[in-house]
Every structure is written in C-alpha cells, then in structure tokens.
Protein backbone atom coordinates (compact mmCIF):
# COMPACT_ATOMS: atom_id res chain seq x y z
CA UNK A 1 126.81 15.54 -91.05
CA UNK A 2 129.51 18.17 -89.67
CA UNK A 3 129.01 21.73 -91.58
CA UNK A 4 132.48 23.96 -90.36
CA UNK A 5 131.09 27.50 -90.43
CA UNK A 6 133.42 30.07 -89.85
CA UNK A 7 132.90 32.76 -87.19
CA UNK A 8 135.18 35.66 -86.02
CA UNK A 9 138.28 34.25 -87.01
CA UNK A 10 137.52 30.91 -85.62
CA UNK A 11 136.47 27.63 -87.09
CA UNK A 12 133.44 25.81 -85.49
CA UNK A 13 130.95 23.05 -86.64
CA UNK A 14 127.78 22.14 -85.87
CA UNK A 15 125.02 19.20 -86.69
CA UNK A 16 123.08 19.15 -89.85
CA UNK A 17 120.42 16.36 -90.37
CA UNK A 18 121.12 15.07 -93.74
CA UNK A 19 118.14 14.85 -96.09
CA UNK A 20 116.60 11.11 -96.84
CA UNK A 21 118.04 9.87 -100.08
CA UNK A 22 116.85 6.21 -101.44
CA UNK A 23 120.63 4.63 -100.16
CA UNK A 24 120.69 7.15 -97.26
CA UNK A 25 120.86 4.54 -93.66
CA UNK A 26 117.91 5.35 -91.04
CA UNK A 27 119.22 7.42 -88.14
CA UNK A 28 118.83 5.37 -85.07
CA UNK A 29 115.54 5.85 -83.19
CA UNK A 30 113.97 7.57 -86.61
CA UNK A 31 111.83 4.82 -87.98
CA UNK A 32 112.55 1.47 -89.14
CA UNK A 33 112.88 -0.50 -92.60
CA UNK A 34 111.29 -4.00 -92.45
CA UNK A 35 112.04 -5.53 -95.57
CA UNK A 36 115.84 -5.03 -94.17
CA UNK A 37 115.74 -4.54 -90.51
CA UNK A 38 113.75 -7.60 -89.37
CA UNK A 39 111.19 -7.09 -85.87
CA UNK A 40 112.80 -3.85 -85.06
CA UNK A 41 109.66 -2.66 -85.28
CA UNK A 42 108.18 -2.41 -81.30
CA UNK A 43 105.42 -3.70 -81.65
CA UNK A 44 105.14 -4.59 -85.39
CA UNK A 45 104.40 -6.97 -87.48
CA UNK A 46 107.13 -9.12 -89.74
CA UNK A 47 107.68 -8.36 -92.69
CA UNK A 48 105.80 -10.18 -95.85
CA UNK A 49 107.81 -12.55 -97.60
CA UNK A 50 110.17 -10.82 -99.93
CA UNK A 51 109.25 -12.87 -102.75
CA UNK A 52 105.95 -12.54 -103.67
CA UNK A 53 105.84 -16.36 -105.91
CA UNK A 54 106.71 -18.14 -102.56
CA UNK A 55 102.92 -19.05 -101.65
CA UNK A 56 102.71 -20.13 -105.09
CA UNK A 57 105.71 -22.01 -105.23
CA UNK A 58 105.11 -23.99 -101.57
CA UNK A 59 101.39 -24.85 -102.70
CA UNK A 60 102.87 -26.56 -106.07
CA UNK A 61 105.80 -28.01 -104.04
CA UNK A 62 103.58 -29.25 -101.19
CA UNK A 63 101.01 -30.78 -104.05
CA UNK A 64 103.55 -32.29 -106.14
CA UNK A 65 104.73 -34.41 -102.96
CA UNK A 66 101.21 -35.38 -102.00
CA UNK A 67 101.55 -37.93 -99.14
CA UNK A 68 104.80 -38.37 -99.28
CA UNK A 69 105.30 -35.68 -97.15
CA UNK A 70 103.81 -34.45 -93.53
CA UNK A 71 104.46 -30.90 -92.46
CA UNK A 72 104.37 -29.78 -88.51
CA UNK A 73 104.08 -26.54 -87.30
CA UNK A 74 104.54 -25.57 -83.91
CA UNK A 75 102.20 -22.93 -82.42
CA UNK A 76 104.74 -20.33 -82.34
CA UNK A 77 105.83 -20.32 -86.00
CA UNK A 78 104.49 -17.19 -88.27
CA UNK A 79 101.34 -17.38 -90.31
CA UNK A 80 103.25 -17.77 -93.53
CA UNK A 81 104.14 -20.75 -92.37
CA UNK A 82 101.63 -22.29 -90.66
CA UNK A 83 99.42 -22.03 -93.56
CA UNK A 84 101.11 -24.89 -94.95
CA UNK A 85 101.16 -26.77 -92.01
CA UNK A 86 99.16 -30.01 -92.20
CA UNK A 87 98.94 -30.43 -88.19
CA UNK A 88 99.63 -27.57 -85.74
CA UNK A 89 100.63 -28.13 -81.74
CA UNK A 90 103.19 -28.51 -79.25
CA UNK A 91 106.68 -29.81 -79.43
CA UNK A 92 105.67 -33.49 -78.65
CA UNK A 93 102.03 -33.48 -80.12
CA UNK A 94 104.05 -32.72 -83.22
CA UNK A 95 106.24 -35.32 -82.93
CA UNK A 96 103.65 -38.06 -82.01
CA UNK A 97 101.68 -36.84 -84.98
CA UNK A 98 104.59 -37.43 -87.24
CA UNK A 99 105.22 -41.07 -85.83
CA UNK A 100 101.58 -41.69 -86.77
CA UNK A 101 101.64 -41.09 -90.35
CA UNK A 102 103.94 -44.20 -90.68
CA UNK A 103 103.56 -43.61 -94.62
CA UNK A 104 104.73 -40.26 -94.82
CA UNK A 105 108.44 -40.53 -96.28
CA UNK A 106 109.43 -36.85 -95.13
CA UNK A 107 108.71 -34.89 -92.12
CA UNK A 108 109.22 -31.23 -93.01
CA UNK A 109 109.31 -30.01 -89.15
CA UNK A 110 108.55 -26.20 -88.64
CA UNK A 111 110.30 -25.70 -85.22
CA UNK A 112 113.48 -25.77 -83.72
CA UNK A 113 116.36 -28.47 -83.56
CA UNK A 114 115.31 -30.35 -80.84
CA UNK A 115 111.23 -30.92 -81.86
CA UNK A 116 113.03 -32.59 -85.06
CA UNK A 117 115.38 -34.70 -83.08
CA UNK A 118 112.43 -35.98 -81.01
CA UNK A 119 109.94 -36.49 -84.37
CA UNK A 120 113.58 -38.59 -85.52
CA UNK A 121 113.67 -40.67 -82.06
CA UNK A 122 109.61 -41.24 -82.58
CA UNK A 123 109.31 -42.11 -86.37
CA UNK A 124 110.46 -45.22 -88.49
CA UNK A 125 113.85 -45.55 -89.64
CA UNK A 126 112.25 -45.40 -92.99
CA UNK A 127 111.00 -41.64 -92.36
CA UNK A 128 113.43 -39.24 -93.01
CA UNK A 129 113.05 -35.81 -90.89
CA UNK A 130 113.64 -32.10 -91.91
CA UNK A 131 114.44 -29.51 -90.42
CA UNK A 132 113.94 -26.00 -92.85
CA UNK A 133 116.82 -23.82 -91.11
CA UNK A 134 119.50 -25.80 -89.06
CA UNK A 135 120.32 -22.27 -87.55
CA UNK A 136 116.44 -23.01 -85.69
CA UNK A 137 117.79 -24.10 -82.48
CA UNK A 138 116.24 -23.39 -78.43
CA UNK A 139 118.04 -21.38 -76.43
CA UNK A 140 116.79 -22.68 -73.41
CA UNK A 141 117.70 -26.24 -74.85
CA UNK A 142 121.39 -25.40 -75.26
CA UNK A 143 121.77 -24.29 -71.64
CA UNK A 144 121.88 -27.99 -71.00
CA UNK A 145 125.11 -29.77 -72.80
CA UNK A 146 125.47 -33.36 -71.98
CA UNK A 147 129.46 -32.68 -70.80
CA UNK A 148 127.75 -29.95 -68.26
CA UNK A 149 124.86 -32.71 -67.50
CA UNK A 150 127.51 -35.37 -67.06
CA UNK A 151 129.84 -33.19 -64.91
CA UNK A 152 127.02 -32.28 -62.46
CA UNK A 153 126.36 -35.76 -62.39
CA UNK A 154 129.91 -36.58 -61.30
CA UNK A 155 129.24 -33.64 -58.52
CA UNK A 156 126.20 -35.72 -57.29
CA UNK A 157 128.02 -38.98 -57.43
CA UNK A 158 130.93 -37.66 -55.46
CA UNK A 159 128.17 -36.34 -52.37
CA UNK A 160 127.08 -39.28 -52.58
CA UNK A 161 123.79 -38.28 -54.07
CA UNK A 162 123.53 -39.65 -57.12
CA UNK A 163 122.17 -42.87 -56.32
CA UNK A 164 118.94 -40.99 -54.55
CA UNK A 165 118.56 -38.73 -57.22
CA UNK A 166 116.45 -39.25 -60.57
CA UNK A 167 117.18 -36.99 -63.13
CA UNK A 168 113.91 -35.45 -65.00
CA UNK A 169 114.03 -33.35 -68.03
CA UNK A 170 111.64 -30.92 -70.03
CA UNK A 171 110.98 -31.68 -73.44
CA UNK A 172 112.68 -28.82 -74.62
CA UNK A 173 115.83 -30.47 -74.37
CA UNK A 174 118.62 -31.76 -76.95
CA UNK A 175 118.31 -35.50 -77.51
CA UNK A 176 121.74 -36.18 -76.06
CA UNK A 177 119.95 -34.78 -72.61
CA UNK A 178 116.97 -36.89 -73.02
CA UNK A 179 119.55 -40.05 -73.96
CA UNK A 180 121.44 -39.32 -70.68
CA UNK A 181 118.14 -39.11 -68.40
CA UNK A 182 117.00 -42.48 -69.67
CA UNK A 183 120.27 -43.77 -69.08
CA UNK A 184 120.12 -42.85 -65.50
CA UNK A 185 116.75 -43.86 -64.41
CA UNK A 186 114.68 -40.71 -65.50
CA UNK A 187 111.60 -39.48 -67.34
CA UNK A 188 110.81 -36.69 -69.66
CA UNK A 189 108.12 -34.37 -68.96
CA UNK A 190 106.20 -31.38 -71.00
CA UNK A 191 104.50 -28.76 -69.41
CA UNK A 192 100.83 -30.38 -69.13
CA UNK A 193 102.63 -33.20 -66.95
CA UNK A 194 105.05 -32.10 -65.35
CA UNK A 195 103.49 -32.57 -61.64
CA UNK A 196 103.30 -36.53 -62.96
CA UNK A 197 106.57 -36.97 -63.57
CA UNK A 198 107.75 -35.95 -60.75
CA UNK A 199 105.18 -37.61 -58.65
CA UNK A 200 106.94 -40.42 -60.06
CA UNK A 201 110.40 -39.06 -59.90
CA UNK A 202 109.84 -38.97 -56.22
CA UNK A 203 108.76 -42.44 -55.60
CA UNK A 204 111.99 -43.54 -57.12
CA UNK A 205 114.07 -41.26 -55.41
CA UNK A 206 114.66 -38.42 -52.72
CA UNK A 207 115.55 -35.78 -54.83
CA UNK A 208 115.10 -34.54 -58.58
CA UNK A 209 118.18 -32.73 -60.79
CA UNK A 210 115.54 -31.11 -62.85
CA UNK A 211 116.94 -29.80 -66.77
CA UNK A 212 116.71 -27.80 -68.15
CA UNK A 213 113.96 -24.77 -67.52
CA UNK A 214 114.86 -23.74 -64.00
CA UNK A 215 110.99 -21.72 -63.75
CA UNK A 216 109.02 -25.10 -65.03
CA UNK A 217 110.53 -27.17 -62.19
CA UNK A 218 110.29 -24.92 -59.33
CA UNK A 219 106.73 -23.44 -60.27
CA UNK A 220 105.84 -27.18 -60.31
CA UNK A 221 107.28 -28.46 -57.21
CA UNK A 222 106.34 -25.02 -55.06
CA UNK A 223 102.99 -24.09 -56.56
CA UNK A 224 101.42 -27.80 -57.48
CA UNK A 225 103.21 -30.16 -54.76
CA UNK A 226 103.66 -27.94 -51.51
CA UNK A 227 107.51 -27.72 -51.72
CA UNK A 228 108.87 -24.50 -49.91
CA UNK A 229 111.32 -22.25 -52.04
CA UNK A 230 114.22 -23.42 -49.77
CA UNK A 231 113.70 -26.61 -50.98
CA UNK A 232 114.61 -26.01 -54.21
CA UNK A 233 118.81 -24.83 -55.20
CA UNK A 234 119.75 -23.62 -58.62
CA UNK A 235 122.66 -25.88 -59.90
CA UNK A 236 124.94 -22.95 -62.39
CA UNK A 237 126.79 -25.47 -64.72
CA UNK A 238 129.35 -22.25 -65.21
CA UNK A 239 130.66 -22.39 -61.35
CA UNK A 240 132.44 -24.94 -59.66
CA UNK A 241 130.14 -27.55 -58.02
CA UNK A 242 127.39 -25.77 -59.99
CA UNK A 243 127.82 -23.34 -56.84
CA UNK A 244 126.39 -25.00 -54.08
CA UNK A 245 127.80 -26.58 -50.91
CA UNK A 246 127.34 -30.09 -49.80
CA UNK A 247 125.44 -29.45 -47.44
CA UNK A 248 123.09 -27.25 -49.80
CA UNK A 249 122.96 -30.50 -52.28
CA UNK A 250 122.21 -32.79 -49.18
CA UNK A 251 119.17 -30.66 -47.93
CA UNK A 252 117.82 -29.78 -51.02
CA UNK A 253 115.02 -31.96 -53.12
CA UNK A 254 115.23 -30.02 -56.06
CA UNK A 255 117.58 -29.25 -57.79
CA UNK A 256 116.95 -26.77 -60.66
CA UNK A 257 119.27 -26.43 -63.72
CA UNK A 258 120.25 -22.70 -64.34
CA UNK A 259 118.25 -22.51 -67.76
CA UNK A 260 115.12 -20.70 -68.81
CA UNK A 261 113.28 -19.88 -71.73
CA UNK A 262 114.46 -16.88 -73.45
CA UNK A 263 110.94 -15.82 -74.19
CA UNK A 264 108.52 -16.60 -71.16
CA UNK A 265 111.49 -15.30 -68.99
CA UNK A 266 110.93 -11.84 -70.13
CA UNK A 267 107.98 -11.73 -68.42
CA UNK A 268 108.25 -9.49 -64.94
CA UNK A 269 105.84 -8.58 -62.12
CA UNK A 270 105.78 -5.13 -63.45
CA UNK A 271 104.46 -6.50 -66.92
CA UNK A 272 101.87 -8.09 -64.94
CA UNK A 273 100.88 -4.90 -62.84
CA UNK A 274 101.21 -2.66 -65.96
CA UNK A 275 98.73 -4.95 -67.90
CA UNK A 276 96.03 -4.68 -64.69
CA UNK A 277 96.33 -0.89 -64.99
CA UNK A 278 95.95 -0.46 -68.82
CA UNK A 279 92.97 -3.20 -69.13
CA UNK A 280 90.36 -3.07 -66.60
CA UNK A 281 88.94 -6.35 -65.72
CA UNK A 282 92.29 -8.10 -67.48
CA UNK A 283 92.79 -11.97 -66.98
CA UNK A 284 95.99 -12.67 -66.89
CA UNK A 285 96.97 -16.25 -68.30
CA UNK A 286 100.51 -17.17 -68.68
CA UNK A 287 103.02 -20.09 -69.53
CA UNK A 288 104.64 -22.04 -66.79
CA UNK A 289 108.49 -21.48 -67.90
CA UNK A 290 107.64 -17.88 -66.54
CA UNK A 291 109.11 -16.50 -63.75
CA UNK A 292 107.72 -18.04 -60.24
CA UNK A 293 106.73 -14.50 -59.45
CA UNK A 294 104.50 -13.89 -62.38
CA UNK A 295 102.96 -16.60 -62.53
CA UNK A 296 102.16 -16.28 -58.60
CA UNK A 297 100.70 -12.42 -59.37
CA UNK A 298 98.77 -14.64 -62.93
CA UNK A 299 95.36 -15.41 -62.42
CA UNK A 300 95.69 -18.90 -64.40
CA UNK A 301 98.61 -20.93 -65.73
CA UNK A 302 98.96 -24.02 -68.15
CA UNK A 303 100.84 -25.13 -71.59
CA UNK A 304 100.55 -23.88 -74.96
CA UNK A 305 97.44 -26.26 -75.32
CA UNK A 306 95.84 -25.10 -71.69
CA UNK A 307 96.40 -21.84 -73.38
CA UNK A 308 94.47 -22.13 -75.82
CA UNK A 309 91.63 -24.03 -74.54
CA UNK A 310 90.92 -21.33 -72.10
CA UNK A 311 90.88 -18.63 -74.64
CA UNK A 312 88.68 -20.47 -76.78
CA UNK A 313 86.35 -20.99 -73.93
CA UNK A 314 85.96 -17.93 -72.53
CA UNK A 315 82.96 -15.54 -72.62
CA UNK A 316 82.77 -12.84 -75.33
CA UNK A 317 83.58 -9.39 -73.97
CA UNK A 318 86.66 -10.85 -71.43
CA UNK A 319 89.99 -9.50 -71.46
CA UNK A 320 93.05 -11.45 -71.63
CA UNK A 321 96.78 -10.66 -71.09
CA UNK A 322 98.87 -13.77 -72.68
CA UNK A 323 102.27 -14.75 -71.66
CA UNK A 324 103.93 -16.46 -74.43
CA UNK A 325 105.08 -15.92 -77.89
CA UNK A 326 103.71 -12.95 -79.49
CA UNK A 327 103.21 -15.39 -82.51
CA UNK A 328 100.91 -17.28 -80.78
CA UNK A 329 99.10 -14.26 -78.67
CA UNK A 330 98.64 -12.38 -82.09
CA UNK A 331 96.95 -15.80 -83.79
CA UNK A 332 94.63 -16.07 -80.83
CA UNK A 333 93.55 -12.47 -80.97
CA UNK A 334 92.95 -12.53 -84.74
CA UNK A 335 90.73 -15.53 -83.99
CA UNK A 336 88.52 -14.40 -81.51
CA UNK A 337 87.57 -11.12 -82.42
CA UNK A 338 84.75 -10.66 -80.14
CA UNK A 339 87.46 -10.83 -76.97
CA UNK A 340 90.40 -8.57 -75.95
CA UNK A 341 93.31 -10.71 -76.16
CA UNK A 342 96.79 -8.58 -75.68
CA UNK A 343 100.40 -9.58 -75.03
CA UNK A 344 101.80 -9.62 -71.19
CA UNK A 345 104.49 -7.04 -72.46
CA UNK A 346 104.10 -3.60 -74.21
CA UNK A 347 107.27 -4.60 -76.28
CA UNK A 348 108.06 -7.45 -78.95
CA UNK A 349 108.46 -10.49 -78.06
CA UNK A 350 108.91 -13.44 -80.84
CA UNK A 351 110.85 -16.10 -80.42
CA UNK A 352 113.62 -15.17 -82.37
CA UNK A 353 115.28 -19.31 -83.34
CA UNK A 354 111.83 -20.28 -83.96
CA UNK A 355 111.29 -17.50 -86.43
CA UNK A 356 114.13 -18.77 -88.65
CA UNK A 357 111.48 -21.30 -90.29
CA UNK A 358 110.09 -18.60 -92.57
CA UNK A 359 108.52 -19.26 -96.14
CA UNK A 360 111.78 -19.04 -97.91
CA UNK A 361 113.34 -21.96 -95.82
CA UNK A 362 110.34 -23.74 -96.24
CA UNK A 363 110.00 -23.30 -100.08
CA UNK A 364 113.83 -24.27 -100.29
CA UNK A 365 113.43 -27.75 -98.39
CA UNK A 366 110.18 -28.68 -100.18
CA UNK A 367 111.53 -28.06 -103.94
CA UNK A 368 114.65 -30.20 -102.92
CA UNK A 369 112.52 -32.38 -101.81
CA UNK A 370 110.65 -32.32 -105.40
CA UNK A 371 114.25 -32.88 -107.29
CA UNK A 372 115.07 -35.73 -104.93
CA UNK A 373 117.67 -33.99 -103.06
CA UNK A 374 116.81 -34.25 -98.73
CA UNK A 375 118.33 -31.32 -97.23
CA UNK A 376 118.93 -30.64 -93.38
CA UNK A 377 118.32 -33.66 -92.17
CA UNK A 378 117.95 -34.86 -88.72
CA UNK A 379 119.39 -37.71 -87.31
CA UNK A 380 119.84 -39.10 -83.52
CA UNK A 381 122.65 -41.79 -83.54
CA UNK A 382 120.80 -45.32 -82.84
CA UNK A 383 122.75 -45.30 -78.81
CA UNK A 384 121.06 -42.03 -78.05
CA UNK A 385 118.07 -42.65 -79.43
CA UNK A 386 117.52 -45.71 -77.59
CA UNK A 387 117.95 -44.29 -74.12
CA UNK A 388 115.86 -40.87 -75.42
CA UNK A 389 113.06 -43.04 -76.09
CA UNK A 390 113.04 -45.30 -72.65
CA UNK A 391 112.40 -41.57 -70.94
CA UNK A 392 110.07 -40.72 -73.61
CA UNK A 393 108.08 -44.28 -72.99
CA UNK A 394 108.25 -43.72 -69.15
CA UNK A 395 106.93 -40.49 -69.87
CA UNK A 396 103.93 -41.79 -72.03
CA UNK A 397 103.35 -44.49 -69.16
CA UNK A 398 102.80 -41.87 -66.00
CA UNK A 399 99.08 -42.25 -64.50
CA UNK A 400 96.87 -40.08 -66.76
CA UNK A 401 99.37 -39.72 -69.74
C-alpha cells in the first residue's frame, strides 16, 4: 500500500508491504493458495478434493450401481479419479472396453468430449454414455471443425485433388471429423498405427489431408516411411486456401492440418538438452504428437501404451525423461520406485480439459445416476455415427490391427 510521508514541505509516498491477514490476496510471485488457485503451483501437486466425504460418497455411489455401470479412465486423468476407474487406457482402448461390457447400462467416461463420442459410436443404442464435465473437451480436437474440414475439401476439389486424396484422421478428433473421413474414403488412426493407416491411405490414393495433429502425421510419414520434410505442407484452416499455392498442393503428399496437442507441443529441443545435462545417463522417451525436432533429439518414441511398456520394462537404476502428461509421468514414477522417472520439462504440465473430470464431477454424475436422473449425456446423431464407424472399422481392419 501507498504511505504519503511528508518531507520538507513536500508530499511523497513510498511502498509498504502490507502484513498477511486471513482475507488479505497473495502478492503475485509470493506463494500460492491451492485450495483456490488451482496448478499454479510450478511444479506442484493438485490440490486434495475439497470435500473430504467425496471418496466415501463415490465408493457408495459406485456400489449401489453395481453392474449397471462401467467407469473409464484415461491415463492422464488424476489419481482421485482413477481410483474409481474400473479399466484404465487410451482413448480407443477405452472405448472398445466400453462396447464390450454390452450389459453395462451407463458408461461414466473419465476423459474428454471426444473419447465419449467415440465409446457412443462403439456401444449399443441401449448404453447410455457420460461424460462428468461437458466443459472436458481436446484442444487439439477443436482445431479441426467439420465447416473448416469441408472448406479445405472444397480447396482440394477445386485443384483438382480431391479425387487422389484420402483423408486420414487421429483419434483425437470430434465425431463430426471422423463422420466426414468415412464419408470420403478414409480411415482413422491412433498413435500405435498410424504408419498402417497410411500405408493404406497410400494405396488408395496419392496424397493424404492428414487431421488433425500436424506433429503425429509428419513424424510418421518423415521418420517411419522415408518421406522428406518438403513433402509434407501445413494446410492453416485460418488463411485463404489454407495458405498454400497450387502448385504447393500438387507437389505435396502430405498434407498436415495446422493442429497440435496443447500438451506434447510444449515440448522443445532445449527441454530435451536441459534434461541430458541435469540427469546423467537420461533416456529420453517421448509421445509422437511432439514436435518433429524432439522427438528426432528422443532416444525412443511410441503411444501412451508404448510408454508405458517400456518403463515397466526397463532395468532398475535407469533414468527416464517422459514426454507427456505430467499425470501420467508422476503415476509412472510413483510406481516404479527403484527407477528415476522425471518429466521432459522443469515446469507443469497437466492437461488442463482433461483435468476437469475431478472427484466432484464424478461424485455428481454417479449420485444422479443413483436417483435415476442421466446427466451429460453423449450422443452422436445416427448419420454421423454411421460414417464415424466405417473409418473406425477400416481402421480395426489394417494388417496387424
């Protein structure tokens, strides 16, 4: 606060720290509050459930439902929640494992929008699909709206292009973006396969419009199937004729929507040549929607699943940077106790959509579930659902799927 102090006839002020009082704000850069100021903590953990009844009351919740109802939690979701997960994986593990369990009447999906679309595409008509938080949504996934999909489509079609091109989409995708690639000939892919789909993608065509992680497709097409970086263009849905010429259309054989994970593209060559200086002997293991430089300078790459695998595998005593969601990183290192598992970057890193599923959502959706009532349900109209699933089944058809 401002004190005026009064010196030889003339009135100046000067800065006084004010004294911490119980309603008295933090100054910025002096500490943090997590029950109220949620991950500002760098790096810290998140903060325990405010209430502390909620294990209690999703246990009794989750009992009283029995087999009625099948819970999914994707790796990246916070302990509190995975605890009352009854299967844990990737997007599309998740959503297979829900269309297995035929006689579960409610999928209580821990993720983000589109996982639940694609669990409502793969399940029964009688299952009814939840998703805790509507406000749980993929920013990488809404980089990719089907008017901008259609539009660039129209681009294509107008050089002429369309006709040679098949259209190939990540799993981490909106439904409507899935329904338009089977529509047009295409597959979906995940990031264990995604050197199969396009291995079929390019015996159907000359060229792939690849949606909508720009770093998946060209780490794929440079670093698995010998493609040179001028091979690939990056199609911007914001400029006109997603800013390429023709000619750069014609030439090209990939072409790479401007979209990217808001996590994994965090990740820079200096986090990678910090981590080697810091940890001697370090491994470095990261995700394949990271930048094409880092995971160049990473000393292995894979999915979620590949992720894990390895760390489970390896020796006691190794070292391991991790690119991907601290969530994840901080389960693995809890785990395995007898390795050094740390996270690619010195600073936070959750993914903040995901983290919307916390125990309070979760308690909400299964006591309304108790009292009959089905809250944030998802639903994929029966037209978009239908094409979805042809490029889901094309997917689940590729050699070695």
């Amino acid at each position: 606060m401002a004190v005026l102090l009064w010196e030889h006839g003339v009135v100046t002020s000067t800065w006084v720290e004010p004294s911490n009082t119980a309603t008295a704000l933090l100054l910025l850069g002096r500490g943090s509050d997590p029950a109220t100021e949620r991950g500002v903590e760098c790096p810290g953990d998140l903060p325990a459930p405010s209430d502390p009844d909620l294990v209690a009351r999703a246990t009794a919740a989750k009992a009283a439902l029995g087999d009625r109802v099948f819970v999914l939690g994707h790796h990246y979701q916070r302990d509190e929640v995975i605890q009352f997960a009854d299967v844990t994986g990737d997007s599309f593990k998740l959503a297979r494992e829900a269309a297995a369990r035929p006689q579960a009447e409610f999928i209580v999906f821990c993720g983000v929008h589109f996982m639940a679309e694609s669990a409502d595409i793969l399940t029964s008509d009688a299952q009814q699909v939840v998703l805790p938080d509507l406000a749980a949504g993929c920013s990488m996934a809404d980089m990719a709206a089907l008017p901008q999909v259609e539009n660039a489509w129209d681009v294509l079609t107008g050089s002429g292009l369309a006709e040679r091109t098949v259209p190939v989409t990540y799993m981490n995708s909106s439904a409507d973006i899935k329904g338009f690639v089977g529509r047009n000939g295409g597959v979906v892919c995940t990031s264990s396969n995604a050197r199969r789909a396009l291995e079929w993608a390019y015996q159907q065509g000359e060229k792939v419009l690849f949606l909508p992680d720009q770093h998946l497709g060209r780490n794929t097409a440079v670093l698995e199937m010998g493609f040179s970086l001028d091979d690939c263009v990056l199609y911007d849905p914001h400029k006109p004729h997603g800013g390429l010429t023709a000619e750069q259309l014609r030439e090209a054989k990939m072409i790479l929507w401007r979209g990217h994970c808001s996590v994994h593209g965090r990740f820079t060559l200096d986090s990678v040549t910090d981590v080697r200086e810091r940890v001697p002997g370090v491994n470095v293991l990261v995700h394949p929607e990271c930048r094409h430089e880092v995971v160049r300078a990473a000393d292995l790459v894979g999915s979620t699943e590949y992720i894990i695998r390895t760390i489970e595998a390896a020796p006691a005593g190794s070292a391991w940077a991790v690119g991907t969601e601290l969530n994840l990183v901080r389960r693995l290192a809890l785990a395995h106790p007898d390795k050094r598992i740390v996270f690619l970057d010195r600073a936070v890193c959750y993914c903040s959509t995901m983290n919307r599923i916390d125990l309070p959502h979760l308690v909400w959706a299964l006591e309304e579930l108790v009292a009959s009532r089905v809250v944030n349900r998802i639903t994929v109209d029966a037209d978009t659902a239908h094409h979805a699933r042809v490029a889901l089944d094309q997917m689940l058809a590729l050699p070695g799927a």
